[in-house]
Protein backbone atom coordinates (compact mmCIF):
# COMPACT_ATOMS: atom_id res chain seq x y z
CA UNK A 1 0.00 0.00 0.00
CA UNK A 2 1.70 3.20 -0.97
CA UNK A 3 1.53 6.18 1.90
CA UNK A 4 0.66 9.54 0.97
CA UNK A 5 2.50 12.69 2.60
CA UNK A 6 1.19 16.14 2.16
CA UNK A 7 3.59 18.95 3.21
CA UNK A 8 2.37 22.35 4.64
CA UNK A 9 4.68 25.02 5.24
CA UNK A 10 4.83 28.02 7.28
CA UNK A 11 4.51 31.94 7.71
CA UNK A 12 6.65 33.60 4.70
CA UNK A 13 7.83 30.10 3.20
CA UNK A 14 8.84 29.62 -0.45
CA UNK A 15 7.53 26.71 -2.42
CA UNK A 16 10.90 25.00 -2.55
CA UNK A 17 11.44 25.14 1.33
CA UNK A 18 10.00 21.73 1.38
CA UNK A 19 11.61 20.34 -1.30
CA UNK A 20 14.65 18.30 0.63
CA UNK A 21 11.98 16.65 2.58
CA UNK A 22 9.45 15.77 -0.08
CA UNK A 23 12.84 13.89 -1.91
CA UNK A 24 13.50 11.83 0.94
CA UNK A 25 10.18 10.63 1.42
CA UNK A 26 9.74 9.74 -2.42
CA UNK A 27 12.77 8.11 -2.07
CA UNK A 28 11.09 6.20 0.88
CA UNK A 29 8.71 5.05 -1.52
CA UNK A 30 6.13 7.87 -0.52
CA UNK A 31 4.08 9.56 -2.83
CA UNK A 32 4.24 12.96 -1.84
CA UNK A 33 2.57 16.71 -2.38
CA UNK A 34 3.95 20.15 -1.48
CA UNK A 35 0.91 22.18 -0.60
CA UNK A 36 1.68 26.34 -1.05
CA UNK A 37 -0.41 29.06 0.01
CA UNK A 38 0.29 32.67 0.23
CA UNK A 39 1.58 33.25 3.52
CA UNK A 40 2.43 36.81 3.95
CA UNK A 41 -0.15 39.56 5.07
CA UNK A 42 -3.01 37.29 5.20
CA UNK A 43 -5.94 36.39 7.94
CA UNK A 44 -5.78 32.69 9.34
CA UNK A 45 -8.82 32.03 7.69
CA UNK A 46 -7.81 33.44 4.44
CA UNK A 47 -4.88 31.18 4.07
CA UNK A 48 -6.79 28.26 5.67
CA UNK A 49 -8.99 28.43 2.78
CA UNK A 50 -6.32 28.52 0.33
CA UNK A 51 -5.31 25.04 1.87
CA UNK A 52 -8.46 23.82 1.79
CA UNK A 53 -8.97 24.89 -1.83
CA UNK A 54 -5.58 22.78 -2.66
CA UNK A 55 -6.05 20.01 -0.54
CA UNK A 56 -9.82 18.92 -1.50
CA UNK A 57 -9.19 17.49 -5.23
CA UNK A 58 -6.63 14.90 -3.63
CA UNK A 59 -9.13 13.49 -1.12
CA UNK A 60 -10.36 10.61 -2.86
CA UNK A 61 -6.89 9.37 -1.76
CA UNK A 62 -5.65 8.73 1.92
CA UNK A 63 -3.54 11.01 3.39
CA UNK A 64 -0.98 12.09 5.92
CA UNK A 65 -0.59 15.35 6.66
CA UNK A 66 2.74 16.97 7.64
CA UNK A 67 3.52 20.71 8.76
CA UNK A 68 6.05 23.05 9.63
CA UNK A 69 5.12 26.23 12.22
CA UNK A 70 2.29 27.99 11.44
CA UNK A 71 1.03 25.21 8.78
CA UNK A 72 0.32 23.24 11.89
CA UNK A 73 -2.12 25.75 13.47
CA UNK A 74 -3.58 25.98 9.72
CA UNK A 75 -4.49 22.56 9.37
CA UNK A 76 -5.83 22.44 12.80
CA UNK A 77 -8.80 24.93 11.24
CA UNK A 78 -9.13 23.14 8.09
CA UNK A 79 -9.82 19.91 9.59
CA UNK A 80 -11.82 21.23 12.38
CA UNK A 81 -13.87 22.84 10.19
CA UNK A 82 -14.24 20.19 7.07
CA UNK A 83 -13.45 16.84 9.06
CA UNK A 84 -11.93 15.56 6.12
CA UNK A 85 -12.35 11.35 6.50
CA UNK A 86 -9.18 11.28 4.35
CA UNK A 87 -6.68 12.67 6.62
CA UNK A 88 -5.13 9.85 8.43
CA UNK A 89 -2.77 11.76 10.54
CA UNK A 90 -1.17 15.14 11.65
CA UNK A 91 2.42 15.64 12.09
CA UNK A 92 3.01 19.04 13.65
CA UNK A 93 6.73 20.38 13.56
CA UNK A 94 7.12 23.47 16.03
CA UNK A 95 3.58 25.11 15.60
CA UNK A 96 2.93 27.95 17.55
CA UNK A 97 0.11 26.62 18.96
CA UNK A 98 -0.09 28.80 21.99
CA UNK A 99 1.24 31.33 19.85
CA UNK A 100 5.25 32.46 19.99
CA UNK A 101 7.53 33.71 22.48
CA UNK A 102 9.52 35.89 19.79
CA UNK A 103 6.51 36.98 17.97
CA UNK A 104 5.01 38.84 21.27
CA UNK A 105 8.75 40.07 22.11
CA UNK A 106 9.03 41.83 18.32
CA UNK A 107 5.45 43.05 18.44
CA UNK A 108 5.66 44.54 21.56
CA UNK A 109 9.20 46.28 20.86
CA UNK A 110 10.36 45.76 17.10
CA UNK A 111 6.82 45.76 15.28
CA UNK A 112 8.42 46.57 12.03
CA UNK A 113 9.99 43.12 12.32
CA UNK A 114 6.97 41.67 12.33
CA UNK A 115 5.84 43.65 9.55
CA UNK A 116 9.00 42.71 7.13
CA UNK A 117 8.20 39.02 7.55
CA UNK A 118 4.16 39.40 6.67
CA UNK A 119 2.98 38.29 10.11
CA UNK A 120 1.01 41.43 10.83
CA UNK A 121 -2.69 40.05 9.83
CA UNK A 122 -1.57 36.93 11.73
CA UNK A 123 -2.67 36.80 15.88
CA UNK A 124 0.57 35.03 17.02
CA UNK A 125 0.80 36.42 20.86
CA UNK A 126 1.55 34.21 23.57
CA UNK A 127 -2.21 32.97 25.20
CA UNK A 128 -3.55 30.67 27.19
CA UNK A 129 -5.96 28.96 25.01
CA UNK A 130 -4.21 27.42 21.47
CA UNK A 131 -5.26 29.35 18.36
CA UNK A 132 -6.81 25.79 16.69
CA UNK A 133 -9.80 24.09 17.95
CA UNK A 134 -8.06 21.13 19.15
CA UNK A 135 -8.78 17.88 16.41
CA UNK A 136 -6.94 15.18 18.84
CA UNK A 137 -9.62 13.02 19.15
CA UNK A 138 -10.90 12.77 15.70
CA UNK A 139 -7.26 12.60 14.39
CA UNK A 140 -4.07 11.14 15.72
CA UNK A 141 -1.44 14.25 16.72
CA UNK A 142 2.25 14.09 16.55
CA UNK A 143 4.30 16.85 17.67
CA UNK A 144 8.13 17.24 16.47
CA UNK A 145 10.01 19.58 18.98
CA UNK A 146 12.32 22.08 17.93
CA UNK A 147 15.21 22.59 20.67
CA UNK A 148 17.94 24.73 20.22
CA UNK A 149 20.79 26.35 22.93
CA UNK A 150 22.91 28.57 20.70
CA UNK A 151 20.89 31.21 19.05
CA UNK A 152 20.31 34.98 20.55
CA UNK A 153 16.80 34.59 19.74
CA UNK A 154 16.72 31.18 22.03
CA UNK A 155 17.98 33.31 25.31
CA UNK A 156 15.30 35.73 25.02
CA UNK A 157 13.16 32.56 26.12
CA UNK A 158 13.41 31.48 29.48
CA UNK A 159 12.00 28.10 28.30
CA UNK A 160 13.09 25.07 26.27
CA UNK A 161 12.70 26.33 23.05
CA UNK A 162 13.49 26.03 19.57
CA UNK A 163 14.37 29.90 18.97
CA UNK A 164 11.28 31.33 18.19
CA UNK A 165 8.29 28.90 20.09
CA UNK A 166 8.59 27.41 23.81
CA UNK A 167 8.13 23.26 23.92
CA UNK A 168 5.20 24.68 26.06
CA UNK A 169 3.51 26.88 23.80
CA UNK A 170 4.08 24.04 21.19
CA UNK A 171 2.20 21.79 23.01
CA UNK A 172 -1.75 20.72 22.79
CA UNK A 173 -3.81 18.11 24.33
CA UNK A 174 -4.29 14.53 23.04
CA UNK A 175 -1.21 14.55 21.40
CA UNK A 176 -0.07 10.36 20.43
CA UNK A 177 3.40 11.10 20.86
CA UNK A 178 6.37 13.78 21.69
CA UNK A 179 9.74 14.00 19.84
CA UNK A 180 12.43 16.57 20.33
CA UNK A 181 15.05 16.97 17.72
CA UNK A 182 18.18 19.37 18.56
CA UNK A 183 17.42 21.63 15.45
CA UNK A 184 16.37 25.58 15.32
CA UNK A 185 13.03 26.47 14.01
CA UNK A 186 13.39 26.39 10.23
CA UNK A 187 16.46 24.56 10.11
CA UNK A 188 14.44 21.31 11.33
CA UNK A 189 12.51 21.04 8.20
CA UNK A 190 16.08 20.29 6.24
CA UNK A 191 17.40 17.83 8.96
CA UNK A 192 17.74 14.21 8.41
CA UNK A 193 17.15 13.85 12.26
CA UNK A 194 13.75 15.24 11.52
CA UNK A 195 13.07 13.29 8.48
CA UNK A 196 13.80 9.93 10.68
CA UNK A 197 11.55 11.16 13.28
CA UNK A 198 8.60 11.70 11.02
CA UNK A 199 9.07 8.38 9.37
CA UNK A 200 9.10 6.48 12.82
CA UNK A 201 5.96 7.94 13.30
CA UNK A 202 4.81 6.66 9.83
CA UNK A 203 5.83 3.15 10.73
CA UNK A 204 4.05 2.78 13.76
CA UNK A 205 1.10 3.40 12.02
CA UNK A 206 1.14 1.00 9.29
């Protein structure tokens, strides 16, 4: 039986971000999608949609789904909202679930930061409550853990952290399983170590 990947990326991502990790999962044998949406200066909901919109047509196919940052909290709304029988899993890498550390330190005293990178239209403060209805009983939840000790942006967070979002703020409930892999925030998505992680997830499930 041939698995099906779908790959979400994040806030201000290029199409080919995702590339490295769609080729080792073909090579796996996977059959694998790169999903893109515009993801600068737009609502949640409007780039939810967009998702939506791309992901639909492939539905009369099974599929897992796996994200990177805010892609996580984006397919959190999509399946909330559409319940999608098709979608076998969700494998979230970092997503600022409870919002991000950094993103509340830049608005607060470098909003022009926050500007440059298209995240004003996007609610990413630190809160209580996580941004996404939580889907962890209709669909199984993986979370991937960015941790990281050496950047400036990882001091400014008195938490383990992967340089922009805490392990805490990462974190919903319901989640299957918990993996941390020693990797900043966007440099997980072209580590090996985070490739193997996803897949051992994978092969549980088959």
């Amino acid at each position: 039986m041939i698995k099906r990947l779908l790959l979400v990326h994040g806030l201000s991502a290029p199409k080919w971000l995702l590339r490295p990790m769609a080729r080792f999962f073909i090579k796996q044998g996977f059959e694998v999608k790169i999903i893109h949406y515009p993801s600068r200066g737009r609502a949640l909901e409007t780039m939810s949609e967009h998702i939506w919109q791309s992901i639909s047509p492939l539905l009369s196919q099974q599929w897992h789904v796996v994200t990177h940052s805010l892609g996580g909290v984006l397919m959190q709304h999509i399946l909330a909202k559409h319940q999608p029988k098709q979608i076998l899993s969700l494998i979230m890498i970092s997503p600022p679930n409870h919002g991000t550390e950094l993103y509340s330190f830049f608005s607060r005293y470098f909003p022009l930061m926050i500007r440059l990178i298209g995240g004003s239209n996007i609610p990413l403060h630190i809160q209580d409550q996580p941004y996404a209805e939580n889907i962890s009983k209709e669909y199984p939840c993986h979370l991937i853990l960015g941790e990281t000790r050496w950047t400036i942006s990882g001091h400014l967070i008195p938490k383990p952290n992967d340089g922009i979002i805490s392990h805490e703020s990462m974190r919903i409930k319901g989640l299957q399983s918990e993996q941390i892999v020693y990797r900043e925030h966007l440099l997980l998505i072209f580590s090996k170590k985070t490739y193997q992680a996803i897949l051992s997830i994978l092969n549980k499930m088959s």
